[in-house]
Protein backbone atom coordinates (compact mmCIF):
# COMPACT_ATOMS: atom_id res chain seq x y z
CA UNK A 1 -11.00 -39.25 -74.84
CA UNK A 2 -10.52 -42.76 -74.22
CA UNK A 3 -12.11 -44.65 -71.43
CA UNK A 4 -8.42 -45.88 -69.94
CA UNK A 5 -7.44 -41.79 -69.77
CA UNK A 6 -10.80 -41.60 -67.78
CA UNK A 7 -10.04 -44.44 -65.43
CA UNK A 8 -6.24 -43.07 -64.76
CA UNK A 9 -7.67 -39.88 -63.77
CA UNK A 10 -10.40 -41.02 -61.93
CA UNK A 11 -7.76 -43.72 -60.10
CA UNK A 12 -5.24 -41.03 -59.34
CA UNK A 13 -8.04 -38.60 -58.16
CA UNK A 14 -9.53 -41.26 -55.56
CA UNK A 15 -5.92 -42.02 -54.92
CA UNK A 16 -5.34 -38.48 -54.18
CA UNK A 17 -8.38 -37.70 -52.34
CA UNK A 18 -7.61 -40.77 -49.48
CA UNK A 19 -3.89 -39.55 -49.21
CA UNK A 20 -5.02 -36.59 -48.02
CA UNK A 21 -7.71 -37.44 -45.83
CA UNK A 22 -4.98 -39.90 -44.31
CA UNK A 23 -2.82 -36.85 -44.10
CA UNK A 24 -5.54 -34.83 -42.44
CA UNK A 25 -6.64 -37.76 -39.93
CA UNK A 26 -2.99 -37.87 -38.78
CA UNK A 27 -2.64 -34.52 -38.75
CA UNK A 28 -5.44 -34.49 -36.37
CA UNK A 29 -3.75 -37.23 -34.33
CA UNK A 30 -0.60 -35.51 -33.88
CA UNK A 31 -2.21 -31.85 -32.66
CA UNK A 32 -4.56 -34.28 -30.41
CA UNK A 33 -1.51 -35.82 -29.14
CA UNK A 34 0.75 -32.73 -28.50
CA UNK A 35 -2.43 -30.75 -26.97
CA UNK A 36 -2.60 -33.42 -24.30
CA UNK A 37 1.55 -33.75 -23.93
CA UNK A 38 1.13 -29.31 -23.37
CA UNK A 39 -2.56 -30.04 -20.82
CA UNK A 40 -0.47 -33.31 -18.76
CA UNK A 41 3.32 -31.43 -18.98
């Protein structure tokens, strides 16, 4: 096991990890947005 294997994983974890807590933060955004489209329409 080579330090550089460690680093790619580690990378592509971290990497992984803040795509989806992007994913989740939008996701948020978007049922925050379309409950208040439903509460105003």
């Amino acid at each position: 096991m080579t330090i550089k294997g460690v680093n790619v994983r580690t990378t592509l974890a971290i990497t992984r990890g803040l795509l989806a807590g992007a994913l989740m933060i939008a996701a948020m955004g978007f049922t925050a947005r379309a409950e208040a489209g439903v509460a105003l329409g």
